[in-house]
PDB file of N, CA and C in Angstrom:
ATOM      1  N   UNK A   1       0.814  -1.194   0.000  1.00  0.00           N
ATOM      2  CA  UNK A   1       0.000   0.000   0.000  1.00  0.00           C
ATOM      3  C   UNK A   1       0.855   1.255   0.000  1.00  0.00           C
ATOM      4  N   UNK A   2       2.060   1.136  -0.450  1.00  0.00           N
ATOM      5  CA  UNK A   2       2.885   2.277  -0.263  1.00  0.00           C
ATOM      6  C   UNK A   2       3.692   2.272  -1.717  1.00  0.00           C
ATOM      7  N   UNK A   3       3.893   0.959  -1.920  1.00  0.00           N
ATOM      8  CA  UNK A   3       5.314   0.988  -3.167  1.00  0.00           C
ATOM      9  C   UNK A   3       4.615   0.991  -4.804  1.00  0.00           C
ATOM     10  N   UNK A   4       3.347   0.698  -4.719  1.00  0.00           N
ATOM     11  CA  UNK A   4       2.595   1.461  -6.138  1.00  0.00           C
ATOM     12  C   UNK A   4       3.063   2.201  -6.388  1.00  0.00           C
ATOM     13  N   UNK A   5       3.417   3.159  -7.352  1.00  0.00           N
ATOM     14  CA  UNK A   5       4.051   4.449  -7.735  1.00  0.00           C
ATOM     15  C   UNK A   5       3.651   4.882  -8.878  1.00  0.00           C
ATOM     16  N   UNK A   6       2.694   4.931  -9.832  1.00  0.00           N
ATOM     17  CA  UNK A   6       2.275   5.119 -10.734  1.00  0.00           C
ATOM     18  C   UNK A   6       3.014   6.607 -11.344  1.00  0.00           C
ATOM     19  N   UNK A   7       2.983   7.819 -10.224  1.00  0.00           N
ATOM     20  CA  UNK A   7       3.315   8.814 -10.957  1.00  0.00           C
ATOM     21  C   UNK A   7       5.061   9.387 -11.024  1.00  0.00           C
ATOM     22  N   UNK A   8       5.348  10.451 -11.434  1.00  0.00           N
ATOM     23  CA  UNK A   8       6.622  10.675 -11.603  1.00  0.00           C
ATOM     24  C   UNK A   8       7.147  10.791 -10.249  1.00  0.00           C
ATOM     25  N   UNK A   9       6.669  11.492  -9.542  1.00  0.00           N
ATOM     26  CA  UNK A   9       6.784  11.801  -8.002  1.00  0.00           C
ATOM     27  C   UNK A   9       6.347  10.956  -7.026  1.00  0.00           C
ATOM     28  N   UNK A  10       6.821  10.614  -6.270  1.00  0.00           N
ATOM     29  CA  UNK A  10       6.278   9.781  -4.644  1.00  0.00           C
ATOM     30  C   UNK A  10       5.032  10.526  -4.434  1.00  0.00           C
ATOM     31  N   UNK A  11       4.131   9.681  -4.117  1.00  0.00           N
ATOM     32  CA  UNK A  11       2.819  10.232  -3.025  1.00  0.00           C
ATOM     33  C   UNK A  11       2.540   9.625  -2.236  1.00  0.00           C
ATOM     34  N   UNK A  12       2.820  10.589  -1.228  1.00  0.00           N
ATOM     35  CA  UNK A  12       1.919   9.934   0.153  1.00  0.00           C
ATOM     36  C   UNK A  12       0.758  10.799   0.626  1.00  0.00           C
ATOM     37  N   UNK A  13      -0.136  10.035   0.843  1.00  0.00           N
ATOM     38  CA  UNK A  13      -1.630  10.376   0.945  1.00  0.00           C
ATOM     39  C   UNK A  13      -1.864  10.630   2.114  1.00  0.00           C
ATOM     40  N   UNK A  14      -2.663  11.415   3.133  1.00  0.00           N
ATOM     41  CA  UNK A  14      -3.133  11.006   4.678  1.00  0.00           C
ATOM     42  C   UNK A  14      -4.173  11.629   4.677  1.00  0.00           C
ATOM     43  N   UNK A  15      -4.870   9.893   5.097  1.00  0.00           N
ATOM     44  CA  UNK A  15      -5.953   9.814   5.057  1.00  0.00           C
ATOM     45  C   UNK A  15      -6.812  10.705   6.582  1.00  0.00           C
ATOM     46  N   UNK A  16      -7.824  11.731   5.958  1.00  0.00           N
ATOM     47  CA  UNK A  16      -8.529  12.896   7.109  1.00  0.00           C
ATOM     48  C   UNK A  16      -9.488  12.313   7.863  1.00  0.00           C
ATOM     49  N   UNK A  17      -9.677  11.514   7.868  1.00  0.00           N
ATOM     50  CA  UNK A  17     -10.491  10.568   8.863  1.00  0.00           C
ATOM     51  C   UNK A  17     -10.139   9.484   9.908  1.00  0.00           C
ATOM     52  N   UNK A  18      -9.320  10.488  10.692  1.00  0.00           N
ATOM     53  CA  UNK A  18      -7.999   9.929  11.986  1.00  0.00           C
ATOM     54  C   UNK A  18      -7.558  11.365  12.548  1.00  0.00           C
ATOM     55  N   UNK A  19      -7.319  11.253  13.551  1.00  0.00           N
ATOM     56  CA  UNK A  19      -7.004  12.117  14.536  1.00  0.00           C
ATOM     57  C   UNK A  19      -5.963  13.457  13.587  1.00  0.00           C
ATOM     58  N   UNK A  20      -6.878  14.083  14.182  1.00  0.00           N
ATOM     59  CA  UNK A  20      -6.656  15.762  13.542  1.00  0.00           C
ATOM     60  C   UNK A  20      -5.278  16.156  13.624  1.00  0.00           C
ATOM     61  N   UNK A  21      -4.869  16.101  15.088  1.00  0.00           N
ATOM     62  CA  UNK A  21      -3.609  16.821  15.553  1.00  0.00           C
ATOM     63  C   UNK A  21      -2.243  15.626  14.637  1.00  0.00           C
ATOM     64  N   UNK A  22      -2.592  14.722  14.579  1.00  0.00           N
ATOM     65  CA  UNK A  22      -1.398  13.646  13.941  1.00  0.00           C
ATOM     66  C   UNK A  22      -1.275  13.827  12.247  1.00  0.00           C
ATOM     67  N   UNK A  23      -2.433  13.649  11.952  1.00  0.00           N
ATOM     68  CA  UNK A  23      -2.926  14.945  10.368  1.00  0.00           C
ATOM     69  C   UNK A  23      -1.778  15.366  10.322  1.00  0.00           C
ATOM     70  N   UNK A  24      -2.360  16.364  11.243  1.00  0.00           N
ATOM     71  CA  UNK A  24      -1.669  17.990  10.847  1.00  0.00           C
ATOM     72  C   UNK A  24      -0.231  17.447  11.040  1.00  0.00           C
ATOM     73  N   UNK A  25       0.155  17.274  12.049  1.00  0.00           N
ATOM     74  CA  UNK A  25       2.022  16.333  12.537  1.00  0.00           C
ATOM     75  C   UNK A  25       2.251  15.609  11.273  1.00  0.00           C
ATOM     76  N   UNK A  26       1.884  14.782  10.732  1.00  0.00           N
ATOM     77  CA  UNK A  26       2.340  14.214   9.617  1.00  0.00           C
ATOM     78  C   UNK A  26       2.209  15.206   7.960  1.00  0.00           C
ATOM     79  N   UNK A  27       1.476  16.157   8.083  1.00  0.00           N
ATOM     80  CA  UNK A  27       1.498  16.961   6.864  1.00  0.00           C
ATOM     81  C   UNK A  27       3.101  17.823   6.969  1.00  0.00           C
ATOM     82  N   UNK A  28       3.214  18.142   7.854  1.00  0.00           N
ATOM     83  CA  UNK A  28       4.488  18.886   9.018  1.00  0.00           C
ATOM     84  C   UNK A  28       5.823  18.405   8.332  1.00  0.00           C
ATOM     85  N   UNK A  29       5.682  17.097   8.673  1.00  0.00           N
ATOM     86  CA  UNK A  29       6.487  16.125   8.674  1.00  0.00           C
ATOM     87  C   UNK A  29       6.998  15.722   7.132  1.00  0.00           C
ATOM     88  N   UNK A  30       5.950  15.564   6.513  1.00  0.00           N
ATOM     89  CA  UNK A  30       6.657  15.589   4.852  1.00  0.00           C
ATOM     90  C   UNK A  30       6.523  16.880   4.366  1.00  0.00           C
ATOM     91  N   UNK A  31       5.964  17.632   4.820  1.00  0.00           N
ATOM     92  CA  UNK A  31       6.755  19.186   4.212  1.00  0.00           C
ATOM     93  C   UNK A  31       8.065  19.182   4.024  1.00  0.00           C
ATOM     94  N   UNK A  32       8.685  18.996   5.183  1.00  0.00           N
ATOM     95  CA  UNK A  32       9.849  19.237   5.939  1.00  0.00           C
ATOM     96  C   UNK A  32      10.636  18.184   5.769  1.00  0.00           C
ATOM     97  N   UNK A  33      10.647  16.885   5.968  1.00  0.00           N
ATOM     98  CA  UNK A  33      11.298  15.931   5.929  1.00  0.00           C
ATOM     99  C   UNK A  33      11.158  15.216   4.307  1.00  0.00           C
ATOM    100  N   UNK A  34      10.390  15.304   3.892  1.00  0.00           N
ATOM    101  CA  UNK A  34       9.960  14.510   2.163  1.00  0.00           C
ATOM    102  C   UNK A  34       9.564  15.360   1.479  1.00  0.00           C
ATOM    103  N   UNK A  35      10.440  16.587   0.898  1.00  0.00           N
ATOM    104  CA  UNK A  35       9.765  17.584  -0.085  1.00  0.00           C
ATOM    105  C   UNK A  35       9.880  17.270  -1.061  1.00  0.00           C
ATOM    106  N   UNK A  36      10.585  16.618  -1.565  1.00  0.00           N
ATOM    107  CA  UNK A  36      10.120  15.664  -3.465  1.00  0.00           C
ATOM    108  C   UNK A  36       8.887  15.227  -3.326  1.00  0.00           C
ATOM    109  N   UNK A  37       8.066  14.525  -2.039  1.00  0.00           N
ATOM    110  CA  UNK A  37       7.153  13.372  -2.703  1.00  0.00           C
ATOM    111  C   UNK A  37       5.977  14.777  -2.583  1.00  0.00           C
ATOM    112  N   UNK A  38       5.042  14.551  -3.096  1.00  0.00           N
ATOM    113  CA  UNK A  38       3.624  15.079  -3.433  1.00  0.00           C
ATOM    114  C   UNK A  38       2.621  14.800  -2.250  1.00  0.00           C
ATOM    115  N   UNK A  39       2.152  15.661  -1.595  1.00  0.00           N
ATOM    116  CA  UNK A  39       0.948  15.651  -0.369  1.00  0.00           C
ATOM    117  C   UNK A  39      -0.492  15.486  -1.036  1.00  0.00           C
ATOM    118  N   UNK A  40      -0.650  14.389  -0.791  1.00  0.00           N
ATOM    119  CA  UNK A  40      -2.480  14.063  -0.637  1.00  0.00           C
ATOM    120  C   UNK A  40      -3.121  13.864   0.086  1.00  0.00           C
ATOM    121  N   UNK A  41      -4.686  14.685   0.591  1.00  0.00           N
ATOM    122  CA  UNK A  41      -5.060  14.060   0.957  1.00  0.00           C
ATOM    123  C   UNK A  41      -6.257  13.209   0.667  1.00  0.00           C
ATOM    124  N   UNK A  42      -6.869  12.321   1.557  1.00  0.00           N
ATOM    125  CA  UNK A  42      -8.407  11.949   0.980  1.00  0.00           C
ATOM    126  C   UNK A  42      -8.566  11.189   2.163  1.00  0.00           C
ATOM    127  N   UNK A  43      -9.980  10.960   2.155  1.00  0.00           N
ATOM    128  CA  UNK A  43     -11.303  10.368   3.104  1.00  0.00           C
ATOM    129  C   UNK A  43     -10.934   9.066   2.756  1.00  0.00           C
ATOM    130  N   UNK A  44     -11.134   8.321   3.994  1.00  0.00           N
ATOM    131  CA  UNK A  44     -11.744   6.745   3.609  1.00  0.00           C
ATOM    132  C   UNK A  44     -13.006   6.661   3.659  1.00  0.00           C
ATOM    133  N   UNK A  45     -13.647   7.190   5.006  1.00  0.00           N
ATOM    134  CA  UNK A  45     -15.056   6.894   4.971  1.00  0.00           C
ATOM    135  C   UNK A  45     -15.526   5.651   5.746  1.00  0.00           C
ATOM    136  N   UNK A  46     -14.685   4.399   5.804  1.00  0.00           N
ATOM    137  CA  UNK A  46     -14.912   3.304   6.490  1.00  0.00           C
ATOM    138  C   UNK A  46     -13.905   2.965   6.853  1.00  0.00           C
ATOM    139  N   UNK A  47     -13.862   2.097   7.188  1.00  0.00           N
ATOM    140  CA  UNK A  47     -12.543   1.243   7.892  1.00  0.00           C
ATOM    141  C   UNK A  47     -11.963   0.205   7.224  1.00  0.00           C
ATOM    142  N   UNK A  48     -10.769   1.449   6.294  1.00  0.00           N
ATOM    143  CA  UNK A  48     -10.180   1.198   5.210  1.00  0.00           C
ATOM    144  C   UNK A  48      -8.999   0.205   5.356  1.00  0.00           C
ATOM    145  N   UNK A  49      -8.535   0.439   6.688  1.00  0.00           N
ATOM    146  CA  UNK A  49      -6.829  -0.050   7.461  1.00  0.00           C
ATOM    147  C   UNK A  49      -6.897  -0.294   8.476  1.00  0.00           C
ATOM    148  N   UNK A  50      -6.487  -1.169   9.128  1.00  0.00           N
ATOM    149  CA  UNK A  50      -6.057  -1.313  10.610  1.00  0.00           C
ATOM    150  C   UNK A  50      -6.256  -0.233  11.307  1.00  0.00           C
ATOM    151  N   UNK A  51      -5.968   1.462  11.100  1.00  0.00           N
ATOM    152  CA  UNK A  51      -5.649   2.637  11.693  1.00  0.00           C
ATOM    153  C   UNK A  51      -7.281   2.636  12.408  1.00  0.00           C
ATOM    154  N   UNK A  52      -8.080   2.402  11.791  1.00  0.00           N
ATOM    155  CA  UNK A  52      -9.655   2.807  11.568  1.00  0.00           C
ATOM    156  C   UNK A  52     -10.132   1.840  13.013  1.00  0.00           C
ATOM    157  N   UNK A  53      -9.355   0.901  13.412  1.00  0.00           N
ATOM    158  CA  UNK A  53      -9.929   0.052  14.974  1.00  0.00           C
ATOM    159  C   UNK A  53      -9.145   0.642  15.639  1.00  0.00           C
ATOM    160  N   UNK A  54      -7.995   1.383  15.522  1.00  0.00           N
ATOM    161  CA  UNK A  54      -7.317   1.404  17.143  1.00  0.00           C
ATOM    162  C   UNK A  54      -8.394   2.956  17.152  1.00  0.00           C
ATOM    163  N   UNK A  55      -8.610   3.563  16.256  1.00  0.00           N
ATOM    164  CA  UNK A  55      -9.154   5.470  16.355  1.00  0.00           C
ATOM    165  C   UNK A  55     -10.429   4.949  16.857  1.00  0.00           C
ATOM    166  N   UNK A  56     -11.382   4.427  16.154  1.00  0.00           N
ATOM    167  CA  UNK A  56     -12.050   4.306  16.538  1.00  0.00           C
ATOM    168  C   UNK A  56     -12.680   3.325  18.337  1.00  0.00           C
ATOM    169  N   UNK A  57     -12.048   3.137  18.692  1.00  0.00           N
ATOM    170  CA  UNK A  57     -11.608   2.271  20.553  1.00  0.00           C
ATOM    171  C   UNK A  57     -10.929   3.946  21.143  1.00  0.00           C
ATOM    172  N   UNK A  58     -10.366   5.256  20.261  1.00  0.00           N
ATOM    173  CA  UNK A  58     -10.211   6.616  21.228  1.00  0.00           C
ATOM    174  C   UNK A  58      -8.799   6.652  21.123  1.00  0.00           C
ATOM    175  N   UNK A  59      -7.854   5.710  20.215  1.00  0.00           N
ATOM    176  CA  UNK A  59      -6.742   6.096  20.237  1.00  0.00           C
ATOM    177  C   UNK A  59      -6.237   6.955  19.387  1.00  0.00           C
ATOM    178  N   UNK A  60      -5.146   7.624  18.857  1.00  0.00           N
ATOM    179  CA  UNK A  60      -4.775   8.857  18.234  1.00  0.00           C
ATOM    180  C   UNK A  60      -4.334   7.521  17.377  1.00  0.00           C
ATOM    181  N   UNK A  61      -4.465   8.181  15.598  1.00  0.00           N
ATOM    182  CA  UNK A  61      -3.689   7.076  15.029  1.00  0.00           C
ATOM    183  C   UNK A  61      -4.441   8.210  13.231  1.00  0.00           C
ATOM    184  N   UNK A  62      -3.297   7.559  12.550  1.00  0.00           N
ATOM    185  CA  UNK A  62      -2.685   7.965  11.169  1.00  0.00           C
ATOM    186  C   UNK A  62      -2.926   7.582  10.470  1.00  0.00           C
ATOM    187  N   UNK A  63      -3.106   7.683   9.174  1.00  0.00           N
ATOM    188  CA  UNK A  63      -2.841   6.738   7.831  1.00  0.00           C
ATOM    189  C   UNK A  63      -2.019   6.727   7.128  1.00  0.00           C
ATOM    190  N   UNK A  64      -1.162   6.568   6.566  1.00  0.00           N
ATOM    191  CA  UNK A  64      -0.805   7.361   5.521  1.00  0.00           C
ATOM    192  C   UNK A  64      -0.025   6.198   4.187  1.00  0.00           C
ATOM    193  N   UNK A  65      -0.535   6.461   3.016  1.00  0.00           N
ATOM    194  CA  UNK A  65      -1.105   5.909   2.106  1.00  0.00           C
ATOM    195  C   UNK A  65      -0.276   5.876   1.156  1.00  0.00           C
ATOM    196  N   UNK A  66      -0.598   5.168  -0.032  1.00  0.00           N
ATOM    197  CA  UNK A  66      -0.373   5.575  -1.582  1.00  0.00           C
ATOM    198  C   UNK A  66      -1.051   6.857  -1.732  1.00  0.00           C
ATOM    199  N   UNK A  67      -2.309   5.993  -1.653  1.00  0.00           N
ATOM    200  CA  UNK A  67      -3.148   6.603  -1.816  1.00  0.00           C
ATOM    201  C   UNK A  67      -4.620   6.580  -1.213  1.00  0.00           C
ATOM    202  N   UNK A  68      -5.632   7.156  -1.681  1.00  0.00           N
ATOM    203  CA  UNK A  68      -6.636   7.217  -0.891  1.00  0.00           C
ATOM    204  C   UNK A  68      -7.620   5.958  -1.371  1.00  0.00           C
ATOM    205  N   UNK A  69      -9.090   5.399  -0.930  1.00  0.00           N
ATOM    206  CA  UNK A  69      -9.529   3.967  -1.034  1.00  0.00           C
ATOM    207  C   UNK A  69      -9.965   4.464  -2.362  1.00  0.00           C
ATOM    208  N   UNK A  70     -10.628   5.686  -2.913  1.00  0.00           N
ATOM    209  CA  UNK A  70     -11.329   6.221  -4.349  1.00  0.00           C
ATOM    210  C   UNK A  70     -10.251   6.615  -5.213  1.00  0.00           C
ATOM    211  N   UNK A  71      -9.425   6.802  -5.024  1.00  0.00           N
ATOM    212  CA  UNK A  71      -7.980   7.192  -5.619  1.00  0.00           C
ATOM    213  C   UNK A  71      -7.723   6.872  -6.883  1.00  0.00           C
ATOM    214  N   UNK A  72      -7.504   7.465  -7.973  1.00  0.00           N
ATOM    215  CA  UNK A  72      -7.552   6.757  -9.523  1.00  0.00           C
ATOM    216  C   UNK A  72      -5.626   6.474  -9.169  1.00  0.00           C
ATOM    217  N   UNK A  73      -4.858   6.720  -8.219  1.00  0.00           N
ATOM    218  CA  UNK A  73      -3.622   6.341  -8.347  1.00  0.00           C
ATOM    219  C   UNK A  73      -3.829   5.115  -7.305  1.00  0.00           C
ATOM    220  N   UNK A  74      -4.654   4.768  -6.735  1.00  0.00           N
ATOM    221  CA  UNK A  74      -5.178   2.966  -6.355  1.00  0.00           C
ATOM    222  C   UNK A  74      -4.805   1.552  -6.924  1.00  0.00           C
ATOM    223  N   UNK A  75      -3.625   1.204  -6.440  1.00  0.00           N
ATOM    224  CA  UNK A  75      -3.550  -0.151  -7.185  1.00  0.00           C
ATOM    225  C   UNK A  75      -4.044  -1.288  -7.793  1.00  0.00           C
ATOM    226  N   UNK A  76      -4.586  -0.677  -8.990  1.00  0.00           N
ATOM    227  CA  UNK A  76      -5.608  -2.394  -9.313  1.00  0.00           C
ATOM    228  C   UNK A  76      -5.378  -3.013  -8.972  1.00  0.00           C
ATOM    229  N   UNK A  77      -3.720  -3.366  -8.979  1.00  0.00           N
ATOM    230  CA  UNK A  77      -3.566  -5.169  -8.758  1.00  0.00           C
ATOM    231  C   UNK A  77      -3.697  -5.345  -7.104  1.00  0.00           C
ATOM    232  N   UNK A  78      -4.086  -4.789  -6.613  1.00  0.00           N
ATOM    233  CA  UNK A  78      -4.063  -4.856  -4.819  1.00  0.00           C
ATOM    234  C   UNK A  78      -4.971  -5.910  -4.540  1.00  0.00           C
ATOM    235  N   UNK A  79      -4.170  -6.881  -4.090  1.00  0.00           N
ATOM    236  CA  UNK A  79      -5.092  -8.028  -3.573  1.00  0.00           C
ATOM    237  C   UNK A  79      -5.671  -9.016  -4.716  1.00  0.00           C
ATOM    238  N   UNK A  80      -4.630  -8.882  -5.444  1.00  0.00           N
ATOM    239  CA  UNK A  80      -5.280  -9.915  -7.049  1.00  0.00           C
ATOM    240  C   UNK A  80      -3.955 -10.539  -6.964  1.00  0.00           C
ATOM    241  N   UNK A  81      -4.132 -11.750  -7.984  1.00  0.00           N
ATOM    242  CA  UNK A  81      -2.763 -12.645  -8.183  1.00  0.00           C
ATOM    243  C   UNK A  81      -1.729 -11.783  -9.121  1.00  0.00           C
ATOM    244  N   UNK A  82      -2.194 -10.798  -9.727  1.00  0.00           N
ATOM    245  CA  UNK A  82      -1.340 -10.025 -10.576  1.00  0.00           C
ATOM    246  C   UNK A  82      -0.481  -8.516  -9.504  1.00  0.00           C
ATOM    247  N   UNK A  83      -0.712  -8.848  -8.475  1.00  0.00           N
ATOM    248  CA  UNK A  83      -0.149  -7.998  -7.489  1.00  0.00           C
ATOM    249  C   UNK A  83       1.355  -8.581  -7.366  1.00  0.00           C
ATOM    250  N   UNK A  84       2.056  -8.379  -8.334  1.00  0.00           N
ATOM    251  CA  UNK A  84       3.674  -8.674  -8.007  1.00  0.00           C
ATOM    252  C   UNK A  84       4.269  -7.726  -7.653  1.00  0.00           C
ATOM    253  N   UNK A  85       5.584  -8.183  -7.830  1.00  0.00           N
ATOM    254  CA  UNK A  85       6.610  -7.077  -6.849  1.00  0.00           C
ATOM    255  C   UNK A  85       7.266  -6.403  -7.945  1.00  0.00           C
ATOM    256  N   UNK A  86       7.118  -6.903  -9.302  1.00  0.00           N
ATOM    257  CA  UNK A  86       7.816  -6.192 -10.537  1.00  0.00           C
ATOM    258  C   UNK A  86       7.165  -4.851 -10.907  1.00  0.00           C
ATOM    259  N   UNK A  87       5.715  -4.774 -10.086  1.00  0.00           N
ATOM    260  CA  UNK A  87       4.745  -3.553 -10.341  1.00  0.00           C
ATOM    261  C   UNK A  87       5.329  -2.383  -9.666  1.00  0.00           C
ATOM    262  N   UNK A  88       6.346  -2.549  -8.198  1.00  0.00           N
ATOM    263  CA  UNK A  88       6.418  -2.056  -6.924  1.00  0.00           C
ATOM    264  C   UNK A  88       7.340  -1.309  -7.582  1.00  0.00           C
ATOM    265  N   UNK A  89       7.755   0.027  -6.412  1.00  0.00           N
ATOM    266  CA  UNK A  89       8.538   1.348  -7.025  1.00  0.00           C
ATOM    267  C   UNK A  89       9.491   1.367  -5.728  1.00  0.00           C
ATOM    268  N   UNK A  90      10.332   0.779  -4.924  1.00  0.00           N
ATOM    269  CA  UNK A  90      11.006   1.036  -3.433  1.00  0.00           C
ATOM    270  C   UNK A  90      11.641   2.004  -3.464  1.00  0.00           C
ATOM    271  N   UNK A  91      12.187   2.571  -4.398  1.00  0.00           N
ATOM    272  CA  UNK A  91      13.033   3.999  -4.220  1.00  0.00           C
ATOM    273  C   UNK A  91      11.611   4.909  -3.909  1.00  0.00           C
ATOM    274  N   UNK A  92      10.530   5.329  -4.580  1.00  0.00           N
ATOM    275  CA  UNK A  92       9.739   5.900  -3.990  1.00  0.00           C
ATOM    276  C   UNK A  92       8.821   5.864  -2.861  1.00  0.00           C
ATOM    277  N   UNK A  93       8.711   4.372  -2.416  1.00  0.00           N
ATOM    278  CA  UNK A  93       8.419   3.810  -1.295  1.00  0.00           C
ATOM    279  C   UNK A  93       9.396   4.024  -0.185  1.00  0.00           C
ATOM    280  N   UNK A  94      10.763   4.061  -0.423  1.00  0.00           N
ATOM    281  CA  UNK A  94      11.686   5.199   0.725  1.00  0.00           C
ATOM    282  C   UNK A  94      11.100   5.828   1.448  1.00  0.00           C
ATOM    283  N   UNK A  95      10.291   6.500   0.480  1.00  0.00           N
ATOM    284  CA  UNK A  95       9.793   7.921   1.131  1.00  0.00           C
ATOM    285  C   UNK A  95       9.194   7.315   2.211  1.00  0.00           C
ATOM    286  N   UNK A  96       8.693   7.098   2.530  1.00  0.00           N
ATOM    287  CA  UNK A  96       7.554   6.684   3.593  1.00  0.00           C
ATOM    288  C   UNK A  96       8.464   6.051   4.824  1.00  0.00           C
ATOM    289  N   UNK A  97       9.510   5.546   4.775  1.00  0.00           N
ATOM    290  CA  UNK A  97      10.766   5.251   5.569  1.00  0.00           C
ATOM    291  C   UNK A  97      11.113   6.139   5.933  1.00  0.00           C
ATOM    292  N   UNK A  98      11.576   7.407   5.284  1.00  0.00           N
ATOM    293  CA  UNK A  98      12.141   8.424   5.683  1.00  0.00           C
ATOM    294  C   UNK A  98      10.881   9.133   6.456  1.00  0.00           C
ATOM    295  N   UNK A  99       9.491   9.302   6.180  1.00  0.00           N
ATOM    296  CA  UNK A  99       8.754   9.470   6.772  1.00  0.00           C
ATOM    297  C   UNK A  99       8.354   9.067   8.396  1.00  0.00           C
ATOM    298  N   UNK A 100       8.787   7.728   8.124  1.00  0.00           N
ATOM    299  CA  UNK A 100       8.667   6.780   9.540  1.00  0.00           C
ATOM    300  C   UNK A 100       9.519   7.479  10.190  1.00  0.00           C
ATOM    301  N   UNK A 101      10.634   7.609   9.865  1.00  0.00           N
ATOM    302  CA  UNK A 101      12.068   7.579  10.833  1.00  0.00           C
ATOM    303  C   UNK A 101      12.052   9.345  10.952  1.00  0.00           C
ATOM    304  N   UNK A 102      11.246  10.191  10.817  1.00  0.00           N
ATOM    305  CA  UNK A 102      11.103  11.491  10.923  1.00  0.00           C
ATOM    306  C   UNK A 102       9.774  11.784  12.179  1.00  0.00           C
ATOM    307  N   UNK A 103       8.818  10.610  12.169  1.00  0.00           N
ATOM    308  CA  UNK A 103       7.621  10.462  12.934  1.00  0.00           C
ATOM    309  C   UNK A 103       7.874  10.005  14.183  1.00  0.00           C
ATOM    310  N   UNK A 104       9.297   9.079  14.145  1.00  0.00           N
ATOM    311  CA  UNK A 104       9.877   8.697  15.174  1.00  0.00           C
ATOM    312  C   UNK A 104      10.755   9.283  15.865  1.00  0.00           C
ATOM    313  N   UNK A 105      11.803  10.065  14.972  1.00  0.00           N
ATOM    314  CA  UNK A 105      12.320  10.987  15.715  1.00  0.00           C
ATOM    315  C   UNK A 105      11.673  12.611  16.955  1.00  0.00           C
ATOM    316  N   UNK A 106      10.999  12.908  15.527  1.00  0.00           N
ATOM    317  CA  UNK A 106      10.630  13.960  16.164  1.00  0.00           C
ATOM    318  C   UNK A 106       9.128  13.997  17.415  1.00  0.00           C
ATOM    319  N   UNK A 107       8.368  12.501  17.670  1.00  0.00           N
ATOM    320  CA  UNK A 107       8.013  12.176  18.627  1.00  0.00           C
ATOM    321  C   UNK A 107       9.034  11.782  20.055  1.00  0.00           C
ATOM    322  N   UNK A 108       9.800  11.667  19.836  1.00  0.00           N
ATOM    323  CA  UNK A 108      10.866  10.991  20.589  1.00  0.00           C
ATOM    324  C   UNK A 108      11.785  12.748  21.283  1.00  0.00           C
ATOM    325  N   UNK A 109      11.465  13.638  20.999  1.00  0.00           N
ATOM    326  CA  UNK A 109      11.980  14.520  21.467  1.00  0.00           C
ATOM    327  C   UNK A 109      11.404  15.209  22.510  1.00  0.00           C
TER     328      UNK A 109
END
């Protein structure tokens, strides 16, 4: 859900239907830390990811995506037998590493 890459640029998506203040911390966060990749956001609407049971039980919690569940940059092959790894982009999927390790740091301070 991250190493799709369809476009020229990295995107990471975060999804607005999860705790506001972490939103906003993670928009922060690839400003600043991932300014090549491209900011999206979008709605899930349901309980698109794992993120969607811990928020919803009152915990603070994130998404952050390819892309969004309506997303025309949405991986067809997601969850089909044609979902290989020859489709996958990891240099732009970095991003989201460097993302992690920026979410971690700068919580950690």
């Amino acid at each position: 859900m991250v190493a799709y890459q369809p476009t020229a640029n990295p995107v990471l998506t975060v999804l607005t239907d999860t705790d506001a203040a972490l939103q906003s911390f993670s928009q922060q966060l690839i400003s600043t830390y991932v300014p090549e990749a491209t900011l999206y956001t979008n709605r899930c609407g349901y309980a698109c990811s794992d993120h969607f049971s811990w928020y919803n039980q009152g915990y603070p919690s994130v998404s952050i995506d390819e892309s969004g569940p309506s997303d025309t940059l949405l991986n067809p092959y997601y969850h089909t037998a044609a979902d290989t790894i020859e489709k996958l982009d990891f240099v732009k999927a970095s991003k989201f590493v460097k993302l992690a390790l920026a979410f971690i740091l700068e919580l950690a301070e």
